[in-house]
PDB file of N, CA and C in Angstrom:
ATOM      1  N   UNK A   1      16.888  40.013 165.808  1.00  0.00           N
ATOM      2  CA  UNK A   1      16.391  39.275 164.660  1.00  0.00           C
ATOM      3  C   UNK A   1      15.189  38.438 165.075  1.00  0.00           C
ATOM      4  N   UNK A   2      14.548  38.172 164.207  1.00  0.00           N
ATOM      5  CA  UNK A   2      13.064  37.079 164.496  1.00  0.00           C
ATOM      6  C   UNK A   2      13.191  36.663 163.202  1.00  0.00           C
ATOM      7  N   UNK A   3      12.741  34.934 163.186  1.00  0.00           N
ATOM      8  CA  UNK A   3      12.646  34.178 162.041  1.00  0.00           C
ATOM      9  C   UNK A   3      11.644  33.384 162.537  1.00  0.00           C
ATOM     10  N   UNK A   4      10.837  32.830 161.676  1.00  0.00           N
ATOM     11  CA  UNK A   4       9.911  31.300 161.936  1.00  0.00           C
ATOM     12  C   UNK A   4       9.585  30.864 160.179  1.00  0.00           C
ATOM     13  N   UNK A   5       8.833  29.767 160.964  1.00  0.00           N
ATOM     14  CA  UNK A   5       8.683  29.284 159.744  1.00  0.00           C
ATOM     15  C   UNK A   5       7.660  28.719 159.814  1.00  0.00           C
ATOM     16  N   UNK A   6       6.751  27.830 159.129  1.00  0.00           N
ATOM     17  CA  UNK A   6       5.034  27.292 158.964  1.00  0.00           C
ATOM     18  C   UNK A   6       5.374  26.320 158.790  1.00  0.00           C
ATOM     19  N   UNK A   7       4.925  24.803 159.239  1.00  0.00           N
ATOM     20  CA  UNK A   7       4.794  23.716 158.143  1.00  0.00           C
ATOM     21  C   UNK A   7       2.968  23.434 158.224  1.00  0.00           C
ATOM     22  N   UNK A   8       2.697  22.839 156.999  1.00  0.00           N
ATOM     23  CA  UNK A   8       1.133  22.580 157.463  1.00  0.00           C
ATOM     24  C   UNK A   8       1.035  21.214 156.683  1.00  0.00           C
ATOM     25  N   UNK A   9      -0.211  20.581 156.636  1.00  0.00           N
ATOM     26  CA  UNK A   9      -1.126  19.524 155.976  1.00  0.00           C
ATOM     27  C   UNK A   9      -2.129  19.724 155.962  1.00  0.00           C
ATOM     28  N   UNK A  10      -3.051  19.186 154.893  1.00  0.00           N
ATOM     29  CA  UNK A  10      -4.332  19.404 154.587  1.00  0.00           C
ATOM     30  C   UNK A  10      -4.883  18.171 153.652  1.00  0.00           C
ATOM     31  N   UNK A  11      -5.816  18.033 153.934  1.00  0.00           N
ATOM     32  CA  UNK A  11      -6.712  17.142 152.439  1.00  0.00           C
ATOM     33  C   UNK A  11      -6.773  17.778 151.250  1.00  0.00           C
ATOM     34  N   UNK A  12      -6.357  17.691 150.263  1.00  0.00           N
ATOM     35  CA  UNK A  12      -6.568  18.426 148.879  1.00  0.00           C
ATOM     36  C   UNK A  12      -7.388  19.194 148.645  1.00  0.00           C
ATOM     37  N   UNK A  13      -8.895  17.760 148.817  1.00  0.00           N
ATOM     38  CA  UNK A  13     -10.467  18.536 148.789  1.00  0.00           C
ATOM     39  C   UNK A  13     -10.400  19.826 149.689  1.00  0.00           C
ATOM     40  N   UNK A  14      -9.657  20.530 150.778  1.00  0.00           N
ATOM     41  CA  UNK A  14      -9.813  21.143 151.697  1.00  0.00           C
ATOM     42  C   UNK A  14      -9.227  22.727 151.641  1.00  0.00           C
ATOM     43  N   UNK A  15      -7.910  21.876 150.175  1.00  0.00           N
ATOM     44  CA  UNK A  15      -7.040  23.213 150.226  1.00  0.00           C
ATOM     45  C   UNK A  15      -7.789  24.536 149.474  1.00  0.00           C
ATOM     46  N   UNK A  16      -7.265  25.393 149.744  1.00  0.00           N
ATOM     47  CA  UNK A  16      -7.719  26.923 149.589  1.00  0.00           C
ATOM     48  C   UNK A  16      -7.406  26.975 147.588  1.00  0.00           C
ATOM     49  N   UNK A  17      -8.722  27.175 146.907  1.00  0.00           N
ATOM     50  CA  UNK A  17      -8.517  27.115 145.250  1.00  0.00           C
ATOM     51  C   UNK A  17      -8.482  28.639 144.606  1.00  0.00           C
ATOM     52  N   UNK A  18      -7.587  29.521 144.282  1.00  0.00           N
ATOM     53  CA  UNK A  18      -8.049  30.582 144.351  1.00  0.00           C
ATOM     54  C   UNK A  18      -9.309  30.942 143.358  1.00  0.00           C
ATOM     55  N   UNK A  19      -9.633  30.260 142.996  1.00  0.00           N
ATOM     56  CA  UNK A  19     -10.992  30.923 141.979  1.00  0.00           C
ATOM     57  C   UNK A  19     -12.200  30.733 142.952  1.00  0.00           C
ATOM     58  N   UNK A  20     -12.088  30.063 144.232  1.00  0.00           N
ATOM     59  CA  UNK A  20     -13.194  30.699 145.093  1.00  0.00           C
ATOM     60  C   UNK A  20     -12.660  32.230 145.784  1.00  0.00           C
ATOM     61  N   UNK A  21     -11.754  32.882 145.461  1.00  0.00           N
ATOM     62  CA  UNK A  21     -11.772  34.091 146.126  1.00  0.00           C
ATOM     63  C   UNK A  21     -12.869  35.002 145.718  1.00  0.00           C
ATOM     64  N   UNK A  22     -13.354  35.932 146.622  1.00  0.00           N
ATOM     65  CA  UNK A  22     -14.519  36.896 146.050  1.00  0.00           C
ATOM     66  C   UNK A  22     -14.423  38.066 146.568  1.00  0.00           C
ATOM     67  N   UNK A  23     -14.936  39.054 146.059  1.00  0.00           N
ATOM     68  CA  UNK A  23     -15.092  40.354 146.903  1.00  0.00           C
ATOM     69  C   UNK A  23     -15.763  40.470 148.180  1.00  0.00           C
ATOM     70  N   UNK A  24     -14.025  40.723 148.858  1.00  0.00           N
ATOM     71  CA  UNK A  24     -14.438  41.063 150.315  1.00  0.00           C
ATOM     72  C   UNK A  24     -13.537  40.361 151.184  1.00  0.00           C
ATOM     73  N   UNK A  25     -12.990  39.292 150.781  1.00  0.00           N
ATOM     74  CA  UNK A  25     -11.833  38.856 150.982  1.00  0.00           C
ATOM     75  C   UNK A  25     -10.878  39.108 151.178  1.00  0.00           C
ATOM     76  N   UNK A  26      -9.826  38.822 152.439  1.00  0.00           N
ATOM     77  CA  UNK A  26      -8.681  39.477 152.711  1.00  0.00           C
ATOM     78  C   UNK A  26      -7.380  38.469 152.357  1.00  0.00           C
ATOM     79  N   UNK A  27      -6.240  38.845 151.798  1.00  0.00           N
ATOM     80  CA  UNK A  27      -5.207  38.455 151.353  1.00  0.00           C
ATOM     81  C   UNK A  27      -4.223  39.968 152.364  1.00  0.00           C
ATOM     82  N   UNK A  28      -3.293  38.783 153.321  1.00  0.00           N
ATOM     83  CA  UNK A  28      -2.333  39.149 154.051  1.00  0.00           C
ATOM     84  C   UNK A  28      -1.109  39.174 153.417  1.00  0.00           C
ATOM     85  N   UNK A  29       0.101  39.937 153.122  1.00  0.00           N
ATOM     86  CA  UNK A  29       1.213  40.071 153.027  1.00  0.00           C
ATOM     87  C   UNK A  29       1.596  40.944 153.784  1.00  0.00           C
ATOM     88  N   UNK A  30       3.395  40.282 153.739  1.00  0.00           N
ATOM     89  CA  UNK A  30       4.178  40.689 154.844  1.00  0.00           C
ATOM     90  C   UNK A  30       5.270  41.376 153.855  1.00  0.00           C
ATOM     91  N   UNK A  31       5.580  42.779 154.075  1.00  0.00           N
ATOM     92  CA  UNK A  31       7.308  42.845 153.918  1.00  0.00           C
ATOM     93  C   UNK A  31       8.443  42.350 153.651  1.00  0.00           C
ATOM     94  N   UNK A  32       8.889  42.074 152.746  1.00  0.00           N
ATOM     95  CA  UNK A  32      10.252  41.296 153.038  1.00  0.00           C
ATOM     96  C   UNK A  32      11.884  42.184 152.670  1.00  0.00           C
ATOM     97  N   UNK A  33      12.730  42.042 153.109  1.00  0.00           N
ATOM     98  CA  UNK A  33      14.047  43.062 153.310  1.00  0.00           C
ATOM     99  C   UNK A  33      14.361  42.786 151.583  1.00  0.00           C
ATOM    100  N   UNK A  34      14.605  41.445 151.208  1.00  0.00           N
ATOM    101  CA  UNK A  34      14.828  40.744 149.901  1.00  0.00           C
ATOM    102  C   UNK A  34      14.133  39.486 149.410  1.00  0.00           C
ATOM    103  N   UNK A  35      14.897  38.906 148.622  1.00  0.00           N
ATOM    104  CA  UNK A  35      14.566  37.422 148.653  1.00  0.00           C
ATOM    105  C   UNK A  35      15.529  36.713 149.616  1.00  0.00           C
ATOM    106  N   UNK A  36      14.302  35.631 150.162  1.00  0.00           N
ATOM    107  CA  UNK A  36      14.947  34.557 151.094  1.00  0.00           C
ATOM    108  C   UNK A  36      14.254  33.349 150.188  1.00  0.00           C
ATOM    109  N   UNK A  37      14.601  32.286 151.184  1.00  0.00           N
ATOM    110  CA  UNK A  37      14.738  30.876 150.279  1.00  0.00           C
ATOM    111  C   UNK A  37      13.731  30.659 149.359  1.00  0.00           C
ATOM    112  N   UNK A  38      12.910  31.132 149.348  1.00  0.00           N
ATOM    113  CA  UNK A  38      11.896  30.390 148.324  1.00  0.00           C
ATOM    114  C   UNK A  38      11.655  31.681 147.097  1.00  0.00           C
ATOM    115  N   UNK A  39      12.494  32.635 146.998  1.00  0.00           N
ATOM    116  CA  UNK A  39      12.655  33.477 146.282  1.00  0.00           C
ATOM    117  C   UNK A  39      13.782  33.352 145.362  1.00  0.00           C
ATOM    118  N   UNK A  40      14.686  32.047 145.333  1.00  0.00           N
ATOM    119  CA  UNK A  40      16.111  32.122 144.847  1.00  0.00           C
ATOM    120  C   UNK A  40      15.482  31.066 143.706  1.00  0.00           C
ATOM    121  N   UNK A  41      15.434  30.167 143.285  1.00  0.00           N
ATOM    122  CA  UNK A  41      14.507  29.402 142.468  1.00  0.00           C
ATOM    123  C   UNK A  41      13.594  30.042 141.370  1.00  0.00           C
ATOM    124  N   UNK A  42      13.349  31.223 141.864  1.00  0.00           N
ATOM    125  CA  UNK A  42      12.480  32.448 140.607  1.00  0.00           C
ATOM    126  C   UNK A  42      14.002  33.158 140.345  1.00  0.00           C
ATOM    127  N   UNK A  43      14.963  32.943 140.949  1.00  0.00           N
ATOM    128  CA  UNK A  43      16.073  34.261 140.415  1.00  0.00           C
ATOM    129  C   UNK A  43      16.595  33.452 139.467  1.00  0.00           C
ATOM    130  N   UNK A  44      17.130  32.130 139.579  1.00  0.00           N
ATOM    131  CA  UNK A  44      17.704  31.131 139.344  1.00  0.00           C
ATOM    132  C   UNK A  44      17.141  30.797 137.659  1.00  0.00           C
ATOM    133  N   UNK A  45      16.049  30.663 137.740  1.00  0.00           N
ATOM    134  CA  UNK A  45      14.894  30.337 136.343  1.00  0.00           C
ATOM    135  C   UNK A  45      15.049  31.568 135.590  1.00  0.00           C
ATOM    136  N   UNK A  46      15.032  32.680 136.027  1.00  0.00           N
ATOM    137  CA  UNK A  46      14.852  34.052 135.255  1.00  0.00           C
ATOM    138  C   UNK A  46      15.880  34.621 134.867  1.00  0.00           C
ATOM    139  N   UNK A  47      17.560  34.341 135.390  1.00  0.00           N
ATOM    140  CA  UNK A  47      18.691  35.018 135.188  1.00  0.00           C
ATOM    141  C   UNK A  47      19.309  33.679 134.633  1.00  0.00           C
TER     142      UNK A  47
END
């Protein structure tokens, strides 16, 4: 098994807005088996 996790901080002014995205730009996703924790909160609202 492998797990991690991120924490971060930032200045607001700093954070990433998506309406500056543009062509050419890369957006990373990962796989996931199911939902894990931050996926139960959308099940929760919707069912």
């Amino acid at each position: 098994d492998l797990a991690g996790f991120c924490v971060g901080m930032g200045e607001e002014a700093t954070l990433f807005d998506p309406a500056d995205a543009r062509p050419g730009d890369v957006l990373i996703g990962l796989r996931s088996t199911g939902l894990h924790s931050n996926g139960f909160s959308l099940v929760r609202a919707a069912f």
